[in-house]
C-alpha atoms as a PDB file:
ATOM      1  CA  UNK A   1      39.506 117.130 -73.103  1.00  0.00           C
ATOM      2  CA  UNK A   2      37.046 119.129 -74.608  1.00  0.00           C
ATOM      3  CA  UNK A   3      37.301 123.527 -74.604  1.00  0.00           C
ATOM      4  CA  UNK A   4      34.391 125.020 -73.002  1.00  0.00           C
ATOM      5  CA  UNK A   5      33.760 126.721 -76.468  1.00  0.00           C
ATOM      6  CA  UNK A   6      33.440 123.157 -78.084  1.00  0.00           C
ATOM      7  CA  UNK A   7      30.626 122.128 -74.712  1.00  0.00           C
ATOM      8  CA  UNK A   8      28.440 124.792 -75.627  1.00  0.00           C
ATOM      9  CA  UNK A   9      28.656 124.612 -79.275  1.00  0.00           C
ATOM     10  CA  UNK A  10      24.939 122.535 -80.554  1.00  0.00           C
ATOM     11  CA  UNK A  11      26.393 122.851 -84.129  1.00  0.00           C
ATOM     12  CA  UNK A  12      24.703 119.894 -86.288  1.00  0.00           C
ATOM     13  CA  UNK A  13      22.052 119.805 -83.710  1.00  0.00           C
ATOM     14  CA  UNK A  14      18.080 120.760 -83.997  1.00  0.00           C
ATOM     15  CA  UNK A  15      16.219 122.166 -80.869  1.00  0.00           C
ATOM     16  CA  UNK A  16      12.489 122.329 -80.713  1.00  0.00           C
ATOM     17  CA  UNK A  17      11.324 125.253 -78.540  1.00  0.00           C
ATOM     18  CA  UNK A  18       7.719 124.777 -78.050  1.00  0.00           C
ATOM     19  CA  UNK A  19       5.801 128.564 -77.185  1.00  0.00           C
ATOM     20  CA  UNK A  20       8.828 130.127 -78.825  1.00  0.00           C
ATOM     21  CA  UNK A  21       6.269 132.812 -79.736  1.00  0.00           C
ATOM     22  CA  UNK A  22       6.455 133.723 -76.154  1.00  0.00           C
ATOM     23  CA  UNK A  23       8.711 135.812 -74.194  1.00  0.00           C
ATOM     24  CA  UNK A  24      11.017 132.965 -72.635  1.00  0.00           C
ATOM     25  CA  UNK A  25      10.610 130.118 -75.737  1.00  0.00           C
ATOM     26  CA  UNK A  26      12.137 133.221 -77.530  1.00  0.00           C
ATOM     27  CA  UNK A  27      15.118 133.949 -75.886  1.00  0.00           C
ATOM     28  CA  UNK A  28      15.731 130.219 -75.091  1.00  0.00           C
ATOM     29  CA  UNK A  29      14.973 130.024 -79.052  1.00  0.00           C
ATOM     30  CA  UNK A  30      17.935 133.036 -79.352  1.00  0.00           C
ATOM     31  CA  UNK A  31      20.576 131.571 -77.303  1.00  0.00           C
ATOM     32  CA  UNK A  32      20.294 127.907 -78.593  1.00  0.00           C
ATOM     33  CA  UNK A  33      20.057 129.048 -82.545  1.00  0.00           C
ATOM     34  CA  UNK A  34      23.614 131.689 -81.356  1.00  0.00           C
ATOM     35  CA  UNK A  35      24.997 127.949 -79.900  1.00  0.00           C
ATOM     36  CA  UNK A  36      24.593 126.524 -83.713  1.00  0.00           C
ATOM     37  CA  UNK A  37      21.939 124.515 -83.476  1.00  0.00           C
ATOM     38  CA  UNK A  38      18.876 124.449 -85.962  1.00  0.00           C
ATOM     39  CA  UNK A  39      16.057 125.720 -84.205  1.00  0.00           C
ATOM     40  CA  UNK A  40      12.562 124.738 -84.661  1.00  0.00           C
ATOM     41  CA  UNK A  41      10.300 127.339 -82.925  1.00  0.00           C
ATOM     42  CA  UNK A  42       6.548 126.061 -82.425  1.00  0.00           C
ATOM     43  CA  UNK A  43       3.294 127.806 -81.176  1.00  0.00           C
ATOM     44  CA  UNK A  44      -0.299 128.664 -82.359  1.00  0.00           C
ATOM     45  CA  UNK A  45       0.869 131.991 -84.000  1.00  0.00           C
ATOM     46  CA  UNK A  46       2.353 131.565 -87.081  1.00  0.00           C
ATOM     47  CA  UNK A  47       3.045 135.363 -87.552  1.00  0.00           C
ATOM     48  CA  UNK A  48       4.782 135.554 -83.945  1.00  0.00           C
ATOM     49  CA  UNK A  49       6.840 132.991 -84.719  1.00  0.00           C
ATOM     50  CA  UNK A  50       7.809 133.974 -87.729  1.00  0.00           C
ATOM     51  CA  UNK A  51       8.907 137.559 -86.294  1.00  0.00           C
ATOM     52  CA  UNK A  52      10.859 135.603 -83.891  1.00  0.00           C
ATOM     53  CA  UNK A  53      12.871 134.337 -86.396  1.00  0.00           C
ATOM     54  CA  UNK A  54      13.220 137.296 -88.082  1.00  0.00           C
ATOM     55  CA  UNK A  55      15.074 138.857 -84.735  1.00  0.00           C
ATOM     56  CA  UNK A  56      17.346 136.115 -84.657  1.00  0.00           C
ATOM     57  CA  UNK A  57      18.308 136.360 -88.297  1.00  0.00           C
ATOM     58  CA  UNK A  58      18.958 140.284 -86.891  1.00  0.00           C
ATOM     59  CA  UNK A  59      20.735 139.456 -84.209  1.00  0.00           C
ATOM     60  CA  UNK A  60      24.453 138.918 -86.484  1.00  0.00           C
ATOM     61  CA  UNK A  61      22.919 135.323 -87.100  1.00  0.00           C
ATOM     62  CA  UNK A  62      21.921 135.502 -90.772  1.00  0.00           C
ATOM     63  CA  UNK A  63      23.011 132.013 -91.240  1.00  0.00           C
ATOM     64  CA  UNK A  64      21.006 130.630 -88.808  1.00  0.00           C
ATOM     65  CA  UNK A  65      18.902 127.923 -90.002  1.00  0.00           C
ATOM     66  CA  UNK A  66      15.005 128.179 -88.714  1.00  0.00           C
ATOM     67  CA  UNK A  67      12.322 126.678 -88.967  1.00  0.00           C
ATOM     68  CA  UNK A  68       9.035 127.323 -88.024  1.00  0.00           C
ATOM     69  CA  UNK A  69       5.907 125.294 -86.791  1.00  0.00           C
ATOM     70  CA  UNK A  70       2.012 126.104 -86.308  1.00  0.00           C
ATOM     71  CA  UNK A  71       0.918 123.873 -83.392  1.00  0.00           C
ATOM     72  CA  UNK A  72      -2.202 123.534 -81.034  1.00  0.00           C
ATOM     73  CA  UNK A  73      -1.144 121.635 -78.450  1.00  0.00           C
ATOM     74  CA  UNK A  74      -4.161 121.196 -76.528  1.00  0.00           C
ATOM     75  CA  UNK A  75      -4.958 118.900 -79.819  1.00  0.00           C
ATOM     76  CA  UNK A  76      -3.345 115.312 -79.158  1.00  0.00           C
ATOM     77  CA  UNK A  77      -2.859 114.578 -82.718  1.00  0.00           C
ATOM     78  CA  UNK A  78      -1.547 118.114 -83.044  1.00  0.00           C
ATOM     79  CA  UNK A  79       1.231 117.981 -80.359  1.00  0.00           C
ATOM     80  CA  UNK A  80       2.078 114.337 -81.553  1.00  0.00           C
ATOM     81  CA  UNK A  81       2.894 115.422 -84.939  1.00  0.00           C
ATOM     82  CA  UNK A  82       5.068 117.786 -84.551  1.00  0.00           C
ATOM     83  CA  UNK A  83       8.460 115.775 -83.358  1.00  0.00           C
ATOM     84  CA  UNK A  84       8.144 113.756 -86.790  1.00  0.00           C
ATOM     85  CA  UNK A  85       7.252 117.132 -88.313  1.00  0.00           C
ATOM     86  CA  UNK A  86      10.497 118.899 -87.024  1.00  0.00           C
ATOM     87  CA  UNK A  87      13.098 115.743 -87.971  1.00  0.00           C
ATOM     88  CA  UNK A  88      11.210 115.302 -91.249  1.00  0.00           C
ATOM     89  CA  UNK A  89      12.200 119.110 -92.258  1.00  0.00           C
ATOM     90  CA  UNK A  90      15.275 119.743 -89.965  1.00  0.00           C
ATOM     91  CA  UNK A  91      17.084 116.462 -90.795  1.00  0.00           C
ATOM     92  CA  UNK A  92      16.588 115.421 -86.585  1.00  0.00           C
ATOM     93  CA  UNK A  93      15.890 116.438 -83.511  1.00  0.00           C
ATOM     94  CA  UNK A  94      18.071 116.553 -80.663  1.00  0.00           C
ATOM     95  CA  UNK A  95      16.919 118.853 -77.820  1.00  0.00           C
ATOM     96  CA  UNK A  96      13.236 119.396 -76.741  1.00  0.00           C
ATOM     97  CA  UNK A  97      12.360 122.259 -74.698  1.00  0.00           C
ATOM     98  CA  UNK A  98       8.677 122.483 -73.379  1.00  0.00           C
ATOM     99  CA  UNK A  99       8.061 125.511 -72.943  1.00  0.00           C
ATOM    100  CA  UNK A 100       4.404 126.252 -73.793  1.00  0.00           C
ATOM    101  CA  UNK A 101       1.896 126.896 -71.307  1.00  0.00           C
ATOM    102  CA  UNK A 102      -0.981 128.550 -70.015  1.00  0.00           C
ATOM    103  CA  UNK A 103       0.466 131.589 -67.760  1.00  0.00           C
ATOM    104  CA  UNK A 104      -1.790 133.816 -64.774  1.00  0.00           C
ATOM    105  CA  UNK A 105      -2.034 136.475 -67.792  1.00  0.00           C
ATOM    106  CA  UNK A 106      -3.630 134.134 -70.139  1.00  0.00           C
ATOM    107  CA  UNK A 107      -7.165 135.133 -71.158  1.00  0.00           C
ATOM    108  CA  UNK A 108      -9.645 132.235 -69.907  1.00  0.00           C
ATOM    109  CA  UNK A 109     -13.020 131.738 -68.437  1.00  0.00           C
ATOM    110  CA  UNK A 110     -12.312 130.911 -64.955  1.00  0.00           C
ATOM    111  CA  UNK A 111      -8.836 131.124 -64.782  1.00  0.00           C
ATOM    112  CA  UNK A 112      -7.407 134.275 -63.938  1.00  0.00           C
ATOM    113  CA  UNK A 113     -10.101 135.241 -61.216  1.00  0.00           C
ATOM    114  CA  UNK A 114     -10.559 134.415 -57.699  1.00  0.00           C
ATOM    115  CA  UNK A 115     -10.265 130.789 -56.248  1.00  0.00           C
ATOM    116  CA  UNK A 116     -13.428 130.749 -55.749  1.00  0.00           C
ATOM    117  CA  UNK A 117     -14.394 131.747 -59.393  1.00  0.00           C
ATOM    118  CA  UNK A 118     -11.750 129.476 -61.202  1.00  0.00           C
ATOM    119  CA  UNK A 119     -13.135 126.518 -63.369  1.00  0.00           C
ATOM    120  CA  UNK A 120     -12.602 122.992 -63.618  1.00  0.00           C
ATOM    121  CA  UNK A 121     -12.585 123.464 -67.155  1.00  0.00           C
ATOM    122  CA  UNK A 122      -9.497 126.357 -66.765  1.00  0.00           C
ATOM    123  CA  UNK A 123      -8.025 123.526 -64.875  1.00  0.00           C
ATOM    124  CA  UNK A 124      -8.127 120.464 -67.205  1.00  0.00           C
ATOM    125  CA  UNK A 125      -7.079 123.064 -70.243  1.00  0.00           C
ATOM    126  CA  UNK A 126      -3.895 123.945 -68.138  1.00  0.00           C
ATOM    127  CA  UNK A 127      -3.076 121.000 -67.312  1.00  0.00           C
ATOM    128  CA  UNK A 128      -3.553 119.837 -71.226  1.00  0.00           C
ATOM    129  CA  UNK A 129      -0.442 122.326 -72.488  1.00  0.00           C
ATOM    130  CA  UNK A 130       1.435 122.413 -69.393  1.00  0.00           C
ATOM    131  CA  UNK A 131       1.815 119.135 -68.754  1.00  0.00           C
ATOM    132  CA  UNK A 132       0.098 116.602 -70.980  1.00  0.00           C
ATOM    133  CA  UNK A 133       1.328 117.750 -74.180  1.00  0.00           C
ATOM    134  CA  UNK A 134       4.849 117.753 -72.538  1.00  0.00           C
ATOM    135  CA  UNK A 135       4.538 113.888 -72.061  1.00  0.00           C
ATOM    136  CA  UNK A 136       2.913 113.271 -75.283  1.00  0.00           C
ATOM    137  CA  UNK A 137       6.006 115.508 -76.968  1.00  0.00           C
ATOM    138  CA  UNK A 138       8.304 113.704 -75.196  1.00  0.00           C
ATOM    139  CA  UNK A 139       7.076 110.005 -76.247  1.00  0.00           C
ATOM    140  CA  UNK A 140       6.496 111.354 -79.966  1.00  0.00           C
ATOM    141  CA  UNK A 141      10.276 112.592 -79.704  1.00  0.00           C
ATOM    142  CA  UNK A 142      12.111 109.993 -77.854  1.00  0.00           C
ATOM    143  CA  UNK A 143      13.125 107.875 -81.016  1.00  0.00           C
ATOM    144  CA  UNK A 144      14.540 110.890 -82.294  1.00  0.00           C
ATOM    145  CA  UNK A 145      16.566 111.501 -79.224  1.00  0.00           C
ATOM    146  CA  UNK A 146      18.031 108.346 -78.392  1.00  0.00           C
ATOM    147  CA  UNK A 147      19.011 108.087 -81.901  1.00  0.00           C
ATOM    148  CA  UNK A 148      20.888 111.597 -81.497  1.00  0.00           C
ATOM    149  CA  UNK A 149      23.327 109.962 -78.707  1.00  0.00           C
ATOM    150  CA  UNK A 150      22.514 113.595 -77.125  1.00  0.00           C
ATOM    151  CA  UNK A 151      19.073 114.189 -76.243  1.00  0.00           C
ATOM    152  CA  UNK A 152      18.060 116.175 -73.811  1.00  0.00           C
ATOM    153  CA  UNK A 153      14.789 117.548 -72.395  1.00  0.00           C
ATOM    154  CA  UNK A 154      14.259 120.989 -70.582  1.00  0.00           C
ATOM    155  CA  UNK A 155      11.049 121.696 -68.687  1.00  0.00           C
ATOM    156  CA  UNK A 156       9.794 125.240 -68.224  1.00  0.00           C
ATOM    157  CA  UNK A 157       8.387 125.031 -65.217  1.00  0.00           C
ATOM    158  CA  UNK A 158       8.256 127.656 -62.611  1.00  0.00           C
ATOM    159  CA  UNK A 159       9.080 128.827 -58.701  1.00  0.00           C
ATOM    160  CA  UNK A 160       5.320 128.484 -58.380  1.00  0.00           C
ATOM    161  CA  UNK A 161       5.577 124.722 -59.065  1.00  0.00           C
ATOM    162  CA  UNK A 162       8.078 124.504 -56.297  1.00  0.00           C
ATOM    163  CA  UNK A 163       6.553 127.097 -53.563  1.00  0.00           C
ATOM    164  CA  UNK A 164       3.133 128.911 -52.983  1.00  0.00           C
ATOM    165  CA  UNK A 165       2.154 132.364 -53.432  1.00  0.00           C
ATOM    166  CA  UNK A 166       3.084 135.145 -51.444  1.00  0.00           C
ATOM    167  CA  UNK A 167      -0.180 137.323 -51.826  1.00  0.00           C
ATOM    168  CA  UNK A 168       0.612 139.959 -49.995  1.00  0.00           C
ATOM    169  CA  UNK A 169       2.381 140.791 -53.097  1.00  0.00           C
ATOM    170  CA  UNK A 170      -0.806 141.219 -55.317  1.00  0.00           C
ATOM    171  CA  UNK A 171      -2.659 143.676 -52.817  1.00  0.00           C
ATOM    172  CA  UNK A 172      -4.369 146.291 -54.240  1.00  0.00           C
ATOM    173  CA  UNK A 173      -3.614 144.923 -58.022  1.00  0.00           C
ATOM    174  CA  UNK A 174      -5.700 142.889 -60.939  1.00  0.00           C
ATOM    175  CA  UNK A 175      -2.846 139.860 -60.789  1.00  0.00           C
ATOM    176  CA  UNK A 176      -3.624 136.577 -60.790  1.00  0.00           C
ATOM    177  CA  UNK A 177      -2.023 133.422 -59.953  1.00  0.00           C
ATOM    178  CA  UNK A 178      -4.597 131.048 -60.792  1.00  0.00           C
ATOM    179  CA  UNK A 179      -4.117 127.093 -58.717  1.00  0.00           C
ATOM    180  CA  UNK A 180      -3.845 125.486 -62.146  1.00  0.00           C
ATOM    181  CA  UNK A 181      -0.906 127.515 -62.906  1.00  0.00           C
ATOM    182  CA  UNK A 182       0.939 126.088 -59.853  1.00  0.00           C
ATOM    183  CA  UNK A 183      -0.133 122.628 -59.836  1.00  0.00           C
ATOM    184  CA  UNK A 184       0.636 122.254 -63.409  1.00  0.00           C
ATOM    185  CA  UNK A 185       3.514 123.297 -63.154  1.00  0.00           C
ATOM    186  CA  UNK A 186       4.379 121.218 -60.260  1.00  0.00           C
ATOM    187  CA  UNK A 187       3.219 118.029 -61.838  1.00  0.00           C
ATOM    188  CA  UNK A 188       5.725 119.350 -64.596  1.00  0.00           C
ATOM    189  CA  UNK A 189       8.656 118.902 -62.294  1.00  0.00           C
ATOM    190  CA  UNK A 190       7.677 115.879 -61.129  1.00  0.00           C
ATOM    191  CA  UNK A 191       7.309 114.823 -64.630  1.00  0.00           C
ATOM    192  CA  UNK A 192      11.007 115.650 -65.067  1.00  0.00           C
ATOM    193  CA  UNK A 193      12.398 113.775 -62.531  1.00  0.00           C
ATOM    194  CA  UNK A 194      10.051 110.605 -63.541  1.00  0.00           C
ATOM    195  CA  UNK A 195      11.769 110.670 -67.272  1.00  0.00           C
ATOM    196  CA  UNK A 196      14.958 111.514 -66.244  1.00  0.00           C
ATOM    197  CA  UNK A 197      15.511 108.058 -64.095  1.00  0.00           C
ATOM    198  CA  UNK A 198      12.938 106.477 -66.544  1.00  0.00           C
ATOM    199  CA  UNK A 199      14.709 107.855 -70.123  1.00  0.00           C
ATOM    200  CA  UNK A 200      18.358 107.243 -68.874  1.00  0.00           C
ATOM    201  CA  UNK A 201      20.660 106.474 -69.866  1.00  0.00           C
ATOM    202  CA  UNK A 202      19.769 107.602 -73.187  1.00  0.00           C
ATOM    203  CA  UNK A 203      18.151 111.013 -73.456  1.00  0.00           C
ATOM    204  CA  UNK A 204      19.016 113.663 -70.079  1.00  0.00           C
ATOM    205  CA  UNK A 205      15.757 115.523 -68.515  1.00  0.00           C
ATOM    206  CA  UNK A 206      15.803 118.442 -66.550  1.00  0.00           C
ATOM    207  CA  UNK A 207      13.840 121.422 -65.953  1.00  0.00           C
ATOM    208  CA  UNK A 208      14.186 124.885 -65.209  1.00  0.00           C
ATOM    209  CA  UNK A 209      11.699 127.318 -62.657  1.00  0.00           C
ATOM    210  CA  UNK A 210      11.453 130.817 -63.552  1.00  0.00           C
ATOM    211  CA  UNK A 211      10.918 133.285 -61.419  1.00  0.00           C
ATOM    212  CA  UNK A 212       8.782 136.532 -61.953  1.00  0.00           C
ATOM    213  CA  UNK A 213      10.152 138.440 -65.049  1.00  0.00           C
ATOM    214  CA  UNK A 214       9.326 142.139 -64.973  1.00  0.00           C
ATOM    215  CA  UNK A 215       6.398 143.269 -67.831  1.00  0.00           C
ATOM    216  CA  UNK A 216       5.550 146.429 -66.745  1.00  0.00           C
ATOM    217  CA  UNK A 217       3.430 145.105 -63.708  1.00  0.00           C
ATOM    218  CA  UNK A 218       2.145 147.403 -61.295  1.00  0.00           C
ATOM    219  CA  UNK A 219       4.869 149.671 -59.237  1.00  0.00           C
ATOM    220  CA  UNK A 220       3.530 147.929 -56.395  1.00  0.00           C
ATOM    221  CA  UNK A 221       3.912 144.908 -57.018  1.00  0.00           C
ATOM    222  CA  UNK A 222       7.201 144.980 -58.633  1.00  0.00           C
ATOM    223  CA  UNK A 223       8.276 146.877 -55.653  1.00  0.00           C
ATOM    224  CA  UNK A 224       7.507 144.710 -53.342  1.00  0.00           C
ATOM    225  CA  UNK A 225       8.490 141.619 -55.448  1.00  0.00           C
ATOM    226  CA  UNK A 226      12.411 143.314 -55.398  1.00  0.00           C
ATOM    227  CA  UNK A 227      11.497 143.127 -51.506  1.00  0.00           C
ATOM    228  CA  UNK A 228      11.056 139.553 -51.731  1.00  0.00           C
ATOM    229  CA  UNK A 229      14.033 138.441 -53.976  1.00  0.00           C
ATOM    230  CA  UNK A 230      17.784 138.495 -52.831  1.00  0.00           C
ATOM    231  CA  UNK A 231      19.105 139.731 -56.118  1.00  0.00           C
ATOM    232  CA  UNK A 232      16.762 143.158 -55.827  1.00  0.00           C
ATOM    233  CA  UNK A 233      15.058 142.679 -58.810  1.00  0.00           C
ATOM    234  CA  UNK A 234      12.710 140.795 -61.445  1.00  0.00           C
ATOM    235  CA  UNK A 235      14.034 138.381 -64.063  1.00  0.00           C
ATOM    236  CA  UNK A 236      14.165 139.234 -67.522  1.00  0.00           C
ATOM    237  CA  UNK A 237      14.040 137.074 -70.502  1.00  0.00           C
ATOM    238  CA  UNK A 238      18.055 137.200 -71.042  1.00  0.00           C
ATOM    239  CA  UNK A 239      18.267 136.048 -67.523  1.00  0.00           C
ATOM    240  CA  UNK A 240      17.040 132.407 -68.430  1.00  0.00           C
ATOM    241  CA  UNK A 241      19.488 132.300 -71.772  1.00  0.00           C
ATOM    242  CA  UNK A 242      22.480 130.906 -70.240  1.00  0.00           C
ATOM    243  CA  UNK A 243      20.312 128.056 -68.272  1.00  0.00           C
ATOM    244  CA  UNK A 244      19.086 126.865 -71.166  1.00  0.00           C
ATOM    245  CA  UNK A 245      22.183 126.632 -73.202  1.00  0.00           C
ATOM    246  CA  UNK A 246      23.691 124.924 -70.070  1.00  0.00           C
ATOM    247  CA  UNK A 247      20.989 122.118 -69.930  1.00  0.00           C
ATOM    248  CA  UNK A 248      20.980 122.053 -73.778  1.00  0.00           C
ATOM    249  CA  UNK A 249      24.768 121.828 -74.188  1.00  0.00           C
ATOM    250  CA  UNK A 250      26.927 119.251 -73.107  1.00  0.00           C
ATOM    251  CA  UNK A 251      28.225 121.162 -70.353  1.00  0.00           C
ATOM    252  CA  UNK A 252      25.747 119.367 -68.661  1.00  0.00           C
ATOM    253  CA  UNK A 253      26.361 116.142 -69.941  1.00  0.00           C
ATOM    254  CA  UNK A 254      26.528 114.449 -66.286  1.00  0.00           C
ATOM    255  CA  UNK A 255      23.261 115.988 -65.297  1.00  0.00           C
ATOM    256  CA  UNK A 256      19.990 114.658 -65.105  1.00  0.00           C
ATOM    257  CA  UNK A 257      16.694 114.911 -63.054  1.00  0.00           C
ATOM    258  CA  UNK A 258      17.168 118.165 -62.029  1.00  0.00           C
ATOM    259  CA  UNK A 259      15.219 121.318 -61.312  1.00  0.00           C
ATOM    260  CA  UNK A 260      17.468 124.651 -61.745  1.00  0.00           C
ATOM    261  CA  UNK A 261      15.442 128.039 -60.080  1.00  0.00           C
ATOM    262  CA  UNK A 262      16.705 130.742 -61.781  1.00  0.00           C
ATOM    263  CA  UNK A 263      14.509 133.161 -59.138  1.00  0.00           C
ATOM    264  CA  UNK A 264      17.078 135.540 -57.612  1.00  0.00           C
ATOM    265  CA  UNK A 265      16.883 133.507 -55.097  1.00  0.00           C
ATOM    266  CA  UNK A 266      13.480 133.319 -54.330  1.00  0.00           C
ATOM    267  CA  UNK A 267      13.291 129.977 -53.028  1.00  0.00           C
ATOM    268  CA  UNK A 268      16.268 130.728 -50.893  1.00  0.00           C
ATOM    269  CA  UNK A 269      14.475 132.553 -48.180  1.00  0.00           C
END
């Protein structure tokens, strides 16, 4: 029987962490590459992602072996080459972890407005990185993980793909929480649970919900978001570290299909 050390350990192993230029793709980034897995960190910024590997070398982990990609994954032919990409230079790939997206912050016509204001166009260009690139990753990458004997899939999706919006939250504020947002991410967790009974009993998918992670929001809001959520307070990105590892990892080697909230509890209520 196997130590808990020698679970969590993804020595020999490559990880593809797609937004890794992002708050949460960089922590999950952190904690896998601290694990001993290669990490391949992917996203439309070069320069970001090459500062993210830079704090990981900083963080006591100047052997850690990194590698990273320039992606557009709204392109098909983009988002398809990058699996073959990552084995080609990393010698595999082992664990995928989509967690790219478009977000209620993100900075396009028609998205973070009204309902009334928000675009088809904002919704077909969501939908395109949060959950159709995630499929066409995971098709591109599934030779590569049933060849690893232990691939595994994690889904960033979020509480807002499980429950709606409480608005009274966003009174008086400039937030958004744009439809898109939620039903992408939604049809991201359904996704999950499709591939996981669909992919076994080969490569493991699961997926993991966020909740709201402080970034200096309005006091307001992040007052009366503490209201809202049993543990008293907003997630930050260290919160979702040990989640990933654990889907990662093989101390999750007998799950499958499943959707972990790491909310404080939101969904609870």
């Amino acid at each position: 029987m196997r130590t808990i050390s020698e679970l969590m350990s993804l020595s020999g192993r490559t990880a593809l962490i797609t937004g890794a230029a992002g708050h949460i793709g960089a922590a999950i980034a952190e904690a896998l590459a601290e694990a001993g897995a290669t990490v391949a960190l992917a996203d439309r910024r070069l320069a970001a992602l090459e500062q993210c590997a830079e704090r990981i070398h900083g963080m006591r982990m100047r052997d850690a072996r990194v590698a990273a990609f320039e992606v557009d994954l709204a392109d098909e032919a983009s988002a398809r080459a990058l699996p073959a990409q990552v084995a080609a230079q990393c010698g595999g790939l082992d664990v995928l972890v989509n967690c790219a997206a478009f977000v209620g912050t993100t900075e396009l016509d028609g998205w973070a407005v009204r309902f009334e204001r928000q675009q088809s166009a904002a919704w077909r260009a969501a939908f395109e990185v949060n959950v159709t690139a995630a499929f066409e990753l995971v098709q591109e990458a599934l030779p590569y993980l049933k060849r690893s004997g232990k691939g595994s899939v994690i889904n960033v999706s979020s509480l807002y793909g499980v429950v709606g919006p409480d608005w009274r939250l966003y009174e008086g504020t400039a937030m958004a929480n744009p439809a898109g947002y939620a039903a992408s991410k939604g049809a991201l967790a359904q996704l999950t649970t499709w591939l996981a009974t669909t992919l076994a009993p080969h490569v493991r998918v699961n997926a993991m919900s966020p909740g709201g992670v402080w970034r200096n929001q309005p006091t307001a809001f992040v007052e009366r978001y503490e209201q809202r959520t049993p543990l008293g307070r907003m997630a930050i990105e260290e919160d979702f570290k040990g989640t990933a590892l654990f889907l990662a990892s093989d101390m999750s080697s007998y799950v499958t299909g499943q959707n972990i909230a790491v909310d404080g509890g939101w969904c609870a209520w």
